[in-house]
N, C-alpha and C. Protein backbone atom coordinates (compact mmCIF):
# COMPACT_ATOMS: atom_id res chain seq x y z
N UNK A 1 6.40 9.18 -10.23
CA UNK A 1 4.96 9.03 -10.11
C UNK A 1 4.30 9.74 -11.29
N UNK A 2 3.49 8.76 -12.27
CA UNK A 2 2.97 9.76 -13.35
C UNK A 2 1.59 10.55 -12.94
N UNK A 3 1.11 10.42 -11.83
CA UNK A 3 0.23 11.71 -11.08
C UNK A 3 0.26 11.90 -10.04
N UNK A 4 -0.02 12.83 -9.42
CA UNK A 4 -0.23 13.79 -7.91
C UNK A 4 -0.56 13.12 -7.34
N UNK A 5 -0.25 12.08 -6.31
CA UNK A 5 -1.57 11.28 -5.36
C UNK A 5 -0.87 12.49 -3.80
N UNK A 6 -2.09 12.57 -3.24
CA UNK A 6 -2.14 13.31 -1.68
C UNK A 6 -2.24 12.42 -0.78
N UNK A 7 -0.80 11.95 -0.27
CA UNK A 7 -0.16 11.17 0.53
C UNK A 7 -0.58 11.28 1.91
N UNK A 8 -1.63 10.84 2.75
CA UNK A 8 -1.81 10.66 4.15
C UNK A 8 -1.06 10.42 5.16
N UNK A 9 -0.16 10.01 4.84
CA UNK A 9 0.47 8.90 5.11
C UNK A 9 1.51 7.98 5.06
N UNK A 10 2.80 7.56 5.20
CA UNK A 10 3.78 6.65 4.89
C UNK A 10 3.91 5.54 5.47
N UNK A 11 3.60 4.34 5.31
CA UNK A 11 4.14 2.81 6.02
C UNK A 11 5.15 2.65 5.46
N UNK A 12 6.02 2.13 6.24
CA UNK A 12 7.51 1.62 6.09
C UNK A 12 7.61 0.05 6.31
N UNK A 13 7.51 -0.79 5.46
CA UNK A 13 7.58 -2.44 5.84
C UNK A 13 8.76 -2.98 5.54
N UNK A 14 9.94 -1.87 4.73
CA UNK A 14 11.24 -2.22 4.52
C UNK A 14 11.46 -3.64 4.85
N UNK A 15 11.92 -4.69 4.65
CA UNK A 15 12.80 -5.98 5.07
C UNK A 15 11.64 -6.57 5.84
N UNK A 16 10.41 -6.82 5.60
CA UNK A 16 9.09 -7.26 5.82
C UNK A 16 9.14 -8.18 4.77
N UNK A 17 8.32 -9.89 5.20
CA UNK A 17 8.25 -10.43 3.77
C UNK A 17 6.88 -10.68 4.18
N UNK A 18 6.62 -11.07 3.20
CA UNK A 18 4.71 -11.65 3.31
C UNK A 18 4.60 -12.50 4.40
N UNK A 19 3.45 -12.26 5.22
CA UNK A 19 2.23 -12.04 5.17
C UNK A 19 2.75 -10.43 5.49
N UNK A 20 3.85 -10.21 6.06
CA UNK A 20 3.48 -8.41 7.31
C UNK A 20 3.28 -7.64 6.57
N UNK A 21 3.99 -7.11 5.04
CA UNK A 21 3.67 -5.98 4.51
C UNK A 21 2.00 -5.85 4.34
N UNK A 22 1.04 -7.43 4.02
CA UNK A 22 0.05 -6.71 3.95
C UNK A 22 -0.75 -6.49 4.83
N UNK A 23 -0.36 -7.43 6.02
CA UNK A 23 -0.72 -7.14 7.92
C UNK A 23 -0.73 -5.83 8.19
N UNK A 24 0.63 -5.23 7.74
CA UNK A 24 0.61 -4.00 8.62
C UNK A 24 0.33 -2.73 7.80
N UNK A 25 -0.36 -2.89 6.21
CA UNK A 25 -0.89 -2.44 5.47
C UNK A 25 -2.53 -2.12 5.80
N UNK A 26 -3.15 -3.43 6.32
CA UNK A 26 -4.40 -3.31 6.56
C UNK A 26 -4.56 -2.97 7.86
N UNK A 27 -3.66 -3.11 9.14
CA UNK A 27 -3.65 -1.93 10.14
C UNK A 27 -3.71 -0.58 9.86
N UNK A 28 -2.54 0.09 9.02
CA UNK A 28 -2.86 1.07 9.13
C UNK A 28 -4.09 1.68 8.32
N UNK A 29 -4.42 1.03 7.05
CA UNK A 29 -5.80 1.34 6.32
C UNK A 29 -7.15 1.37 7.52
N UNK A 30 -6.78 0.97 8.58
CA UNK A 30 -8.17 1.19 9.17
C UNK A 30 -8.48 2.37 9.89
N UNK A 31 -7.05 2.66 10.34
CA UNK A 31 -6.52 3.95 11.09
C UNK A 31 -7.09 5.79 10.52
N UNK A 32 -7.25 5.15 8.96
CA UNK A 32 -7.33 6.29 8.38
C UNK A 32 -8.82 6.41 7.77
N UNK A 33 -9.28 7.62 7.46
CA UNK A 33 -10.09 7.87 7.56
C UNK A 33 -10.68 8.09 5.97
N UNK A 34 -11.89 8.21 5.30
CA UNK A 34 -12.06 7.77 3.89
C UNK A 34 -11.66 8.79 3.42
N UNK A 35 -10.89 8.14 2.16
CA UNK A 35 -9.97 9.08 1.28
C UNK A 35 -9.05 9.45 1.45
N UNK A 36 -8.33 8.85 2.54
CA UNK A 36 -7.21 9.06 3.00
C UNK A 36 -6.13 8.36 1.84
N UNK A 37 -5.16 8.86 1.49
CA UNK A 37 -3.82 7.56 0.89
C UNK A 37 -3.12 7.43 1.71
N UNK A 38 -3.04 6.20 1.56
CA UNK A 38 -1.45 5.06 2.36
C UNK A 38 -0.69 5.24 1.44
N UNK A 39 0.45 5.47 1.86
CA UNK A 39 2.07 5.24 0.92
C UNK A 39 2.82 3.98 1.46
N UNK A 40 2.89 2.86 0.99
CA UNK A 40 3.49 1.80 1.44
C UNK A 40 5.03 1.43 0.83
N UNK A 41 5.87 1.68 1.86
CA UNK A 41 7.13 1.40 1.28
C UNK A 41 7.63 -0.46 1.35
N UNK A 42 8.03 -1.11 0.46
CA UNK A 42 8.69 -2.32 0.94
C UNK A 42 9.75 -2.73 0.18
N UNK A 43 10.00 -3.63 0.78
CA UNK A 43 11.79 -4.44 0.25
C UNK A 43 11.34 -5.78 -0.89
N UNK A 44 9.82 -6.00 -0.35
CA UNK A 44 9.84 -7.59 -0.94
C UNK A 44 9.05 -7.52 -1.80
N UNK A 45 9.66 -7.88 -3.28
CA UNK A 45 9.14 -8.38 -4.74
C UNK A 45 8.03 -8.91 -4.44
N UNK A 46 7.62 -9.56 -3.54
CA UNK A 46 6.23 -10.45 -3.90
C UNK A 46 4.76 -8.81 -3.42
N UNK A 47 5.23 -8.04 -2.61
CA UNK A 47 4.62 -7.01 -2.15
C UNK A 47 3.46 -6.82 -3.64
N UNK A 48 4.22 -6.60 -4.73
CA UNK A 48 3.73 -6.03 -6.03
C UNK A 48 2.19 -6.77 -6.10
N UNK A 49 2.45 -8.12 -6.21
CA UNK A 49 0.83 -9.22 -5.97
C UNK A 49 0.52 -9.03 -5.54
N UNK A 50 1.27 -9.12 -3.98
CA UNK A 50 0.28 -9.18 -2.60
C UNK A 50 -0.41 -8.48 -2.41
N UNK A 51 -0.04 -6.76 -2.60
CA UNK A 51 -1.19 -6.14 -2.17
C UNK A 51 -2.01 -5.66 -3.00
N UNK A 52 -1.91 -6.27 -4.71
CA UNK A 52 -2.74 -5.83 -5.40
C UNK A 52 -3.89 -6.70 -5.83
N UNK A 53 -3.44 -8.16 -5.15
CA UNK A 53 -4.28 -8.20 -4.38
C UNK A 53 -5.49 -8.48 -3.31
N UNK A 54 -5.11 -8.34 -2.02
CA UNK A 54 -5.56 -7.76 -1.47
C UNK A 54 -6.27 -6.47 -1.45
N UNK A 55 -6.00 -5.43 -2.18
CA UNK A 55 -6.79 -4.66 -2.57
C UNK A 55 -7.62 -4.83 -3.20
N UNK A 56 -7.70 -5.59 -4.32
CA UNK A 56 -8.92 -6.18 -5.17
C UNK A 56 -9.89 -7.53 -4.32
N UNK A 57 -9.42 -7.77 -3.59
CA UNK A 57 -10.24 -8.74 -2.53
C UNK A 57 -10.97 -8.27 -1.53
N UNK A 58 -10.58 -6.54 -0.98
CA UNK A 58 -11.11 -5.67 -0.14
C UNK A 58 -11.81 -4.98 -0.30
N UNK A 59 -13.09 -4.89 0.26
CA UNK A 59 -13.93 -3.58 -0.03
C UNK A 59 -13.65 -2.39 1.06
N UNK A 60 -13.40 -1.47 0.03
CA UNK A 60 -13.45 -0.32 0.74
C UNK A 60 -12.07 0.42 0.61
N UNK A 61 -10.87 -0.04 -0.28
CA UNK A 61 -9.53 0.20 -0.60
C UNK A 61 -9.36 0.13 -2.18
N UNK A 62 -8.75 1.23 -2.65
CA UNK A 62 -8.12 1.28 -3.67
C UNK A 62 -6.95 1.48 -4.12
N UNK A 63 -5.89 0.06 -5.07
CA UNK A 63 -4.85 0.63 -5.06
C UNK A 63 -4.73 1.89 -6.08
N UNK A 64 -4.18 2.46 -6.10
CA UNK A 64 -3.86 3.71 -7.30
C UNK A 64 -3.13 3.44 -8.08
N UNK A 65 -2.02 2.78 -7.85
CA UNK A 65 -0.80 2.68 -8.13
C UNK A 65 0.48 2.16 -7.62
N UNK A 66 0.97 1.49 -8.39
CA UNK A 66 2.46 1.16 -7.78
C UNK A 66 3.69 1.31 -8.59
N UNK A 67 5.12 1.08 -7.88
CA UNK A 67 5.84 1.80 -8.34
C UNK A 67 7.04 0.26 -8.07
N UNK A 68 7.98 0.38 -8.84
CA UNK A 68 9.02 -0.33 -8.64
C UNK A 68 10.61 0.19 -8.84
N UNK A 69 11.71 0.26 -7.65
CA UNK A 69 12.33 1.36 -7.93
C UNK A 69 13.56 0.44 -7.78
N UNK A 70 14.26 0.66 -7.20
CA UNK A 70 15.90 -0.16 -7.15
C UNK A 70 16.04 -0.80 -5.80
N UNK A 71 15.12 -2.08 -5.81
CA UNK A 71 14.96 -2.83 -5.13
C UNK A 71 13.78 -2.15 -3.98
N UNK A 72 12.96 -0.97 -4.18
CA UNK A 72 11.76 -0.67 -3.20
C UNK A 72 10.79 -0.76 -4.19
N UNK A 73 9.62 -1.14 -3.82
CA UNK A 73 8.56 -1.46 -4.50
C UNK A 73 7.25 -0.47 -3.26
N UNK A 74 7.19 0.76 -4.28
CA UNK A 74 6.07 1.81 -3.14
C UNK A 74 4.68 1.55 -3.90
N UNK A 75 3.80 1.54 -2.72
CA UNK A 75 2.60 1.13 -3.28
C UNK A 75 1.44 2.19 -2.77
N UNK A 76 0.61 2.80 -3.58
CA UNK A 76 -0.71 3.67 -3.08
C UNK A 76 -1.95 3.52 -2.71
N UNK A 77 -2.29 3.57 -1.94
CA UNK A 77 -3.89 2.67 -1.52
C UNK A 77 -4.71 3.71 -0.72
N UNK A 78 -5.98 3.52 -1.17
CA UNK A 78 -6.73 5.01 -0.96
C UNK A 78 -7.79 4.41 0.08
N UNK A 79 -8.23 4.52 0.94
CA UNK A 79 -9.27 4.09 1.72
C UNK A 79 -10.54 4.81 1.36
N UNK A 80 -11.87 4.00 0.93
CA UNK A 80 -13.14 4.65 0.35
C UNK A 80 -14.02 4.56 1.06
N UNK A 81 -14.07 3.92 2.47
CA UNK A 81 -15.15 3.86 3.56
C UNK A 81 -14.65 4.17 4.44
C-alpha cells in the first residue's frame, strides 16, 4: 500500500463473481458510517472495473485505491455521507 488508509473494516467476497462483490460491497458501505474505509477483498479480475466503477457512479463513496496481488485484487472505499 503506497499510503496509510484507516481500515474500518474488511469485506471478504473471495470466490464472488460479479454482480456480489459489488452487492455486498454496497451493503456493507451503508452499514458504515461517514469516513469510514471498506477494505474489500476479492478473487475476481473483473472486481478491478466493477467497483471502480461503481464508485464513480455513486455519490457519497470514494475509491482510494486498489491493489492487485497474486490472484486477490483488495480494494479501498471511503464512505463521505
Amino acid at each position: 500500500m503506497s499510503t496509510e488508509i484507516d481500515i474500518t473494516e474488511t469485506l471478504d467476497v473471495k470466490g464472488l463473481s460479479c454482480p456480489m462483490p459489488i452487492v455486498k460491497t454496497k451493503g456493507a458501505i451503508d452499514d458504515l458510517a461517514a469516513g469510514d474505509v471498506l477494505e474489500v477483498i476479492s478473487t475476481d479480475p473483473g472486481s478491478i472495473s466493477d467497483i471502480d466503477g461503481w464508485a464513480t457512479g455513486t455519490d457519497g463513496v470514494t475509491l482510494l485505491e486498489q491493489e492487485e496481488g497474486d490472484d486477490v485484487f483488495t480494494h479501498y472505499v471511503r464512505k463521505e455521507e
